[in-house]
N, C-alpha and C. Protein backbone atom coordinates (compact mmCIF):
# COMPACT_ATOMS: atom_id res chain seq x y z
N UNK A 1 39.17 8.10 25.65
CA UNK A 1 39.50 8.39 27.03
C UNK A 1 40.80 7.67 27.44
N UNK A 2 40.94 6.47 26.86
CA UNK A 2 42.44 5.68 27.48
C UNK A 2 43.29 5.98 26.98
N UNK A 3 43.25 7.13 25.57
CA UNK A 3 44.39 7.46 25.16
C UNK A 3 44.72 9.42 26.18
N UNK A 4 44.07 9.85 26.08
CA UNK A 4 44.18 10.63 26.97
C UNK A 4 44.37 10.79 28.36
N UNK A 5 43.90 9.17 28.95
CA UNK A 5 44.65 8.83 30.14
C UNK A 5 46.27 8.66 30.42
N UNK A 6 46.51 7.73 28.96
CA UNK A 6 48.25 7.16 28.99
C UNK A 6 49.07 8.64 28.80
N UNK A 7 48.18 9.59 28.04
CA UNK A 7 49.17 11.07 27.65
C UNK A 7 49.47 11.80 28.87
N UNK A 8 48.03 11.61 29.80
CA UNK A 8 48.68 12.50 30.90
C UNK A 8 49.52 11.78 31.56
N UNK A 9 49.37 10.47 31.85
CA UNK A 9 50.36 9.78 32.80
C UNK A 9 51.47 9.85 31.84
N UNK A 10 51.78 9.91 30.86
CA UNK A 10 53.51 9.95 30.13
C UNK A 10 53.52 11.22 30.18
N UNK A 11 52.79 12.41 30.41
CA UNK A 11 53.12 13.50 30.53
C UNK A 11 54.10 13.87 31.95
N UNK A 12 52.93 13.56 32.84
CA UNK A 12 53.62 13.42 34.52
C UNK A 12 54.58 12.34 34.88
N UNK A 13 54.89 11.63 33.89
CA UNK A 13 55.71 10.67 34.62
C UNK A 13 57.46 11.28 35.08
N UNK A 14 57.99 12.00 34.24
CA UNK A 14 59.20 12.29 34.37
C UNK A 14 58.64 13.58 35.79
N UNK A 15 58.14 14.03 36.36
CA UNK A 15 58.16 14.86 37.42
C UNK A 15 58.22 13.39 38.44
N UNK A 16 59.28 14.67 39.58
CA UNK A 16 59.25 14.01 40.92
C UNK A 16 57.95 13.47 41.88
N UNK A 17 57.27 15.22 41.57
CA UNK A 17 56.22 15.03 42.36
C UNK A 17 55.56 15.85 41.77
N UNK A 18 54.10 15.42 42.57
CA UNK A 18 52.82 16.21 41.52
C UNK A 18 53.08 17.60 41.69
N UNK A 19 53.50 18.09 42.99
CA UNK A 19 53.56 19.64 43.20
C UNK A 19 54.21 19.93 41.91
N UNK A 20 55.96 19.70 41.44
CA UNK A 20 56.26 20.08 40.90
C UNK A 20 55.46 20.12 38.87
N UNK A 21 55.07 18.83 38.73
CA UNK A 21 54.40 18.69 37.97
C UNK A 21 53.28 19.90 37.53
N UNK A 22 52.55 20.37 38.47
CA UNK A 22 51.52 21.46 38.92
C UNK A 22 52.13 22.74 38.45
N UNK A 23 53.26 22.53 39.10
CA UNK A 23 54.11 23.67 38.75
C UNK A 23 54.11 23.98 37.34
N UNK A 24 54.22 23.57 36.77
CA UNK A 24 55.14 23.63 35.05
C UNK A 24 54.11 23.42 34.33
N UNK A 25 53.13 22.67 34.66
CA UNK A 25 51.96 22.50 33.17
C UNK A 25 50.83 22.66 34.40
N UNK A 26 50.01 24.03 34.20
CA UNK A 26 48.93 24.68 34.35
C UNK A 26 47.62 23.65 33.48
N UNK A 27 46.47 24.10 33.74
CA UNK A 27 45.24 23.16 33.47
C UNK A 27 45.25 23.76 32.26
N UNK A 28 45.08 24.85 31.93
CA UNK A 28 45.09 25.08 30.62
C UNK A 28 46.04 24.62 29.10
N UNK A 29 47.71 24.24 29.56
CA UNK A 29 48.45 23.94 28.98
C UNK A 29 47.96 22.52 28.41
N UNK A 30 47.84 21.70 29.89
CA UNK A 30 47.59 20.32 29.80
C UNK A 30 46.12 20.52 28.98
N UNK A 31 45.14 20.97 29.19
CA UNK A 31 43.93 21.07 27.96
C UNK A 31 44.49 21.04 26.84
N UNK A 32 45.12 22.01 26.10
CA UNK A 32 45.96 22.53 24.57
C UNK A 32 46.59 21.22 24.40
N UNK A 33 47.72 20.40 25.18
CA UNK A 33 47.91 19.49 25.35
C UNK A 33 47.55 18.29 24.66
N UNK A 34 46.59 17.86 25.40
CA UNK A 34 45.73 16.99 25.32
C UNK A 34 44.72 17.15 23.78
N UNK A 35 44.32 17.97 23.77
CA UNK A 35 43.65 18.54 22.60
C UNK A 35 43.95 18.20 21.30
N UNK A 36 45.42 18.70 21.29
CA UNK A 36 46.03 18.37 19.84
C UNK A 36 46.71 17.29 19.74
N UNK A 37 47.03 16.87 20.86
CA UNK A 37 47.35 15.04 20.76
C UNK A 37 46.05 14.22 20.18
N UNK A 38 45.45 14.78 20.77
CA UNK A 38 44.07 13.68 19.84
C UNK A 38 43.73 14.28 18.54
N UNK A 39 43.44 15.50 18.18
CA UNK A 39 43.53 15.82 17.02
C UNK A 39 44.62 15.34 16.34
N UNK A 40 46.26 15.55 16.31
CA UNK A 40 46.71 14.73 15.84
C UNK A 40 46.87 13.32 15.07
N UNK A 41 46.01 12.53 16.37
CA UNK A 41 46.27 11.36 16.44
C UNK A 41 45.00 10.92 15.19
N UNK A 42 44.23 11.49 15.41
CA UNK A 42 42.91 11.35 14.12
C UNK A 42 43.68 11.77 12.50
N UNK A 43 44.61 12.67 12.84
CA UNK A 43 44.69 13.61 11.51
C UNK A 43 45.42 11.89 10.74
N UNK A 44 46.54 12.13 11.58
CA UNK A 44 47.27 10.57 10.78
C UNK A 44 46.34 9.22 10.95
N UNK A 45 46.31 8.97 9.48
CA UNK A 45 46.01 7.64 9.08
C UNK A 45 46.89 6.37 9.28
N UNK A 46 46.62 5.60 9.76
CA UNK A 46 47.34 4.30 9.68
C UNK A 46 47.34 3.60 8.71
N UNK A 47 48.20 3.21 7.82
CA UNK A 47 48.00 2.80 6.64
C UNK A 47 47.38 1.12 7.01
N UNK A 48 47.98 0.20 7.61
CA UNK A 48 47.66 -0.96 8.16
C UNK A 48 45.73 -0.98 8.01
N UNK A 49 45.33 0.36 8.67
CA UNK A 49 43.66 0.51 9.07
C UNK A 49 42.91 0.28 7.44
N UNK A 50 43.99 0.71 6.56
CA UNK A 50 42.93 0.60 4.90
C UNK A 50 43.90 -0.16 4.33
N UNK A 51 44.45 -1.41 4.83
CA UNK A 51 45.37 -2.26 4.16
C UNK A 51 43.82 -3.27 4.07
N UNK A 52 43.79 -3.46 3.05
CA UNK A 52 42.96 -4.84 2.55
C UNK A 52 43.30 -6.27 2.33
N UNK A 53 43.37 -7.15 2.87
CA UNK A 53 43.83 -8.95 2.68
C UNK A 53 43.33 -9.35 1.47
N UNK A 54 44.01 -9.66 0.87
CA UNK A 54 43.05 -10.82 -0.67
C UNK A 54 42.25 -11.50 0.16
N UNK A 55 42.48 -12.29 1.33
CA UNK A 55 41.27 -13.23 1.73
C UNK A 55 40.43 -12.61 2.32
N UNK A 56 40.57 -11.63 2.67
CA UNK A 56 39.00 -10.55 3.09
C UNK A 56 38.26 -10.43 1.70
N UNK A 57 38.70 -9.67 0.70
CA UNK A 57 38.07 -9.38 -0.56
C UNK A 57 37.39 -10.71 -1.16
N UNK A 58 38.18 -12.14 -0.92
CA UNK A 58 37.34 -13.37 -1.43
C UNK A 58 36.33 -13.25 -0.40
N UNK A 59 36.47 -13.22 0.87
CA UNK A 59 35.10 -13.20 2.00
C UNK A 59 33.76 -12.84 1.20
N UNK A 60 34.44 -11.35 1.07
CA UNK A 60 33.32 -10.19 0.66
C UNK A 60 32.66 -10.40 -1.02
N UNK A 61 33.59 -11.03 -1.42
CA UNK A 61 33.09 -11.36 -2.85
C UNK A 61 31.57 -12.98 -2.57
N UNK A 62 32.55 -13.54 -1.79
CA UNK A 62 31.43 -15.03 -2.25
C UNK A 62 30.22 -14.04 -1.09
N UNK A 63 30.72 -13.42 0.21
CA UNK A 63 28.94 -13.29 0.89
C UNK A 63 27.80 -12.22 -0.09
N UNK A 64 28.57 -11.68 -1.34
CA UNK A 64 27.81 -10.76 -1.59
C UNK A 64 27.28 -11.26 -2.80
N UNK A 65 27.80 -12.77 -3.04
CA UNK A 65 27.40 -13.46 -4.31
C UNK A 65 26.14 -14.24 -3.38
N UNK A 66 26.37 -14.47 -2.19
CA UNK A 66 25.18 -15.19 -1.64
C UNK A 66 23.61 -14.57 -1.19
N UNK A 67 24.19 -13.20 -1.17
CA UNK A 67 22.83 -12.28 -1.25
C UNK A 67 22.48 -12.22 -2.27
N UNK A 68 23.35 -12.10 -3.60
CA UNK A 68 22.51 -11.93 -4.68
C UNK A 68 21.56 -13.13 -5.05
N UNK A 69 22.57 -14.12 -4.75
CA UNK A 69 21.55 -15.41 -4.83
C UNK A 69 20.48 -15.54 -3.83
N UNK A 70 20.28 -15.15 -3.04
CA UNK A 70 18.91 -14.99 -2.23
C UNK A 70 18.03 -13.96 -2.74
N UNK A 71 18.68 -12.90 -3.65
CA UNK A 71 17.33 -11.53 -4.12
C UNK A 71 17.18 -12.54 -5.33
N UNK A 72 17.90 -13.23 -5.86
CA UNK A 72 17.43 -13.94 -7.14
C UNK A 72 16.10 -15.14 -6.99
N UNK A 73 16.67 -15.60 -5.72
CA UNK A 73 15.65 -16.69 -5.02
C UNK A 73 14.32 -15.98 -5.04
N UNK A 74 14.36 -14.98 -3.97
CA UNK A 74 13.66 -14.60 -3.58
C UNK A 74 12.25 -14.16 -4.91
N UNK A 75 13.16 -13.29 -5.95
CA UNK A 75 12.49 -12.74 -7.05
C UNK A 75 11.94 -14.31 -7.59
N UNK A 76 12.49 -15.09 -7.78
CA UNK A 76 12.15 -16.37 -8.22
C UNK A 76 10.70 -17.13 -7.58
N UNK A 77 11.14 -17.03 -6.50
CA UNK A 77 9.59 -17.54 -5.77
C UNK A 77 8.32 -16.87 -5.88
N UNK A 78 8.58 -16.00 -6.12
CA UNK A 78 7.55 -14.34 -5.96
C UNK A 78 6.83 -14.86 -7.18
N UNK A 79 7.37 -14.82 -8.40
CA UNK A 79 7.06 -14.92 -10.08
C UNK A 79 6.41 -16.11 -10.06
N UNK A 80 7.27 -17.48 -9.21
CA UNK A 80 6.76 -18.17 -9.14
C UNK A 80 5.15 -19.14 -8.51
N UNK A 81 5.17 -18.40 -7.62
CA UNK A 81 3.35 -18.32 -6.61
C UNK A 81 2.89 -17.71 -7.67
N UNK A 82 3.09 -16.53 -8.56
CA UNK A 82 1.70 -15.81 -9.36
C UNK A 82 1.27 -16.73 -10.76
N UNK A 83 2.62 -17.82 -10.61
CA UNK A 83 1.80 -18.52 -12.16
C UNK A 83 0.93 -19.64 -11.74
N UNK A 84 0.24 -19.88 -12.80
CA UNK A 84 -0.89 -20.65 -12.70
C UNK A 84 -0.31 -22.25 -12.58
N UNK A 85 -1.27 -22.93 -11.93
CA UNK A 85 -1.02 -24.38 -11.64
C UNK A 85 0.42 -25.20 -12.75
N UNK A 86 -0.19 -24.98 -13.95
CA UNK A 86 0.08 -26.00 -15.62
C UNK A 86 1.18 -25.03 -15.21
N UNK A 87 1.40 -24.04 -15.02
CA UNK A 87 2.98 -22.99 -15.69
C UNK A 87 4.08 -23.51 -14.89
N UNK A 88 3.30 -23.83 -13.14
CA UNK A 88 4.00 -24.30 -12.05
C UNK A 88 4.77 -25.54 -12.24
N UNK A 89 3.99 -26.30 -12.94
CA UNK A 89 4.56 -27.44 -13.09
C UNK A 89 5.69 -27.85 -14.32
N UNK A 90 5.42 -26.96 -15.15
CA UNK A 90 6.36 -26.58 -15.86
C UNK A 90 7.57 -26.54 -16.05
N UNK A 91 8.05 -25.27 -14.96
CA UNK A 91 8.71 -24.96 -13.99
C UNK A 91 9.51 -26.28 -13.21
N UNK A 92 8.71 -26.96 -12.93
CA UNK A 92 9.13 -28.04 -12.04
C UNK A 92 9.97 -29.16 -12.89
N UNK A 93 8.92 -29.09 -14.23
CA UNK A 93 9.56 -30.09 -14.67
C UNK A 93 11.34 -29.71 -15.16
N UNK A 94 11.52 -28.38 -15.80
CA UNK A 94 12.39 -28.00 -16.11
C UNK A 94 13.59 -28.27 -15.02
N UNK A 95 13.20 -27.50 -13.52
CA UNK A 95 14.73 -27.58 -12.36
C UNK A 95 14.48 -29.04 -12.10
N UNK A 96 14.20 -30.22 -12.32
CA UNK A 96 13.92 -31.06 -12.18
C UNK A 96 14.56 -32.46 -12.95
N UNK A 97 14.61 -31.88 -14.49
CA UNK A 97 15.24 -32.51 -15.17
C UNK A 97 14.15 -33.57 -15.87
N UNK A 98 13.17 -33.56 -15.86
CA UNK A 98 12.19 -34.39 -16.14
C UNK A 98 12.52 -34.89 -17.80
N UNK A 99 12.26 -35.90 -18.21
CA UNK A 99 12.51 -36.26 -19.42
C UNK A 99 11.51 -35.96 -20.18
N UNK A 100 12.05 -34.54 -21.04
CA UNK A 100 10.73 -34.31 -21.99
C UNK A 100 11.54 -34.22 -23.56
N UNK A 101 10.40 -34.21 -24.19
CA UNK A 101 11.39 -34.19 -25.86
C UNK A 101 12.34 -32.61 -25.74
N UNK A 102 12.73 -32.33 -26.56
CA UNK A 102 13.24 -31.42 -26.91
C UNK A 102 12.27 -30.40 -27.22
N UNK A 103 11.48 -30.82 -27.95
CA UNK A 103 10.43 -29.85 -28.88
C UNK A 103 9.73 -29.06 -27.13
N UNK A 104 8.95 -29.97 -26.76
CA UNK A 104 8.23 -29.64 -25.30
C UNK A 104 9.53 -29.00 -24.47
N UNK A 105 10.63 -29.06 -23.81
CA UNK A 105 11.27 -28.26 -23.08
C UNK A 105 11.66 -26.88 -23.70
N UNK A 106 11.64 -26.63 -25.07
CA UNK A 106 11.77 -25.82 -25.73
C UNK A 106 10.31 -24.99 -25.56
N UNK A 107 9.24 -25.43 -25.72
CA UNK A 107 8.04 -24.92 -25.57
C UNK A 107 8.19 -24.04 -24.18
N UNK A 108 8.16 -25.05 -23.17
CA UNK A 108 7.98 -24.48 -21.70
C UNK A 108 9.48 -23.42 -21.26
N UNK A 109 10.43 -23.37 -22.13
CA UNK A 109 10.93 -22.30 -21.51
C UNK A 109 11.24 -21.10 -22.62
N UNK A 110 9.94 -21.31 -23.81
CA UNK A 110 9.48 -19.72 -24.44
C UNK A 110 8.20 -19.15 -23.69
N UNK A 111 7.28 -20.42 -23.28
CA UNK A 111 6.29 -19.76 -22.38
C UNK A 111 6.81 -19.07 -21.07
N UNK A 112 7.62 -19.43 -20.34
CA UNK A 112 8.24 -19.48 -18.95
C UNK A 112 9.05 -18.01 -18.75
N UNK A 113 9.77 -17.89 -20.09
CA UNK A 113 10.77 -16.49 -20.66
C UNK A 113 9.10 -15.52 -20.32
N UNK A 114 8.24 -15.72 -21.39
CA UNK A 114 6.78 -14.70 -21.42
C UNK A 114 6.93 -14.44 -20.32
N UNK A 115 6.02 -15.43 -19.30
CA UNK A 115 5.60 -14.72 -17.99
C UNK A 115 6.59 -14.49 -17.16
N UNK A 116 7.86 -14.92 -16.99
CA UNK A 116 8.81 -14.30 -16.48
C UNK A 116 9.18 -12.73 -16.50
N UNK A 117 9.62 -12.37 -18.00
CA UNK A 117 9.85 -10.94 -18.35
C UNK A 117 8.07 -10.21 -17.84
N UNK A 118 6.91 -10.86 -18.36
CA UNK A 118 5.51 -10.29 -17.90
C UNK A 118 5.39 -9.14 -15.91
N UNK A 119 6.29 -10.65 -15.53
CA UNK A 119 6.50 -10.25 -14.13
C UNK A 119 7.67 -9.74 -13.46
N UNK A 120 8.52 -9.04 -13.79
CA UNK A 120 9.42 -8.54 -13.53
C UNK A 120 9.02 -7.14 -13.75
């Protein structure tokens, strides 16, 4: 609407007066007018409107790395409530860092791989 406001007022501005204005562009003209000025104005693209910033694209890169890390969370917790107590703790000990031999952390994350892939 505000662009079709400024067209008619730059339309009428060079008339003296509205009579004469009236005169020369009929309602119908000014419709046709008006019409294809906005059609126009849609047809052309602004290139600026699909110009992309590198620092927009980093934006969009880390927020969409942070959803994935929340469906990962999310899938993570899920798997995690369905295992049993001993598996839980497991688990714990592993993000945890707990000091276990080698042999045992090796154990708990071939069992952990099982019910992981089990539950997915």
């Amino acid at each position: 609407m505000q662009e079709l406001r400024l067209l008619f007022f730059l339309k009428a501005k060079p008339y003296e007066s509205r009579g004469l204005f009236e005169a020369e562009c009929n309602v119908s003209y000014l419709y046709r007018f008006l019409l294809w000025s906005i059609i126009d104005k849609k047809r052309k693209k602004d290139p600026k409107e699909n110009e992309i910033n590198d620092e927009e694209v980093l934006y969009l890169q880390k927020t969409e790395a942070n959803y994935s890390e929340v469906d990962f969370l999310d899938e993570f917790l899920a798997t995690y409530n369905q295992l049993q107590e001993k598996d839980q703790k497991k688990v714990l000990a592993l993000l945890e860092n707990v000091d276990l031999s080698r042999q045992n952390r090796h154990r708990y994350r071939m069992r952990l791989r099982e019910l992981f892939k089990k539950n997915r």
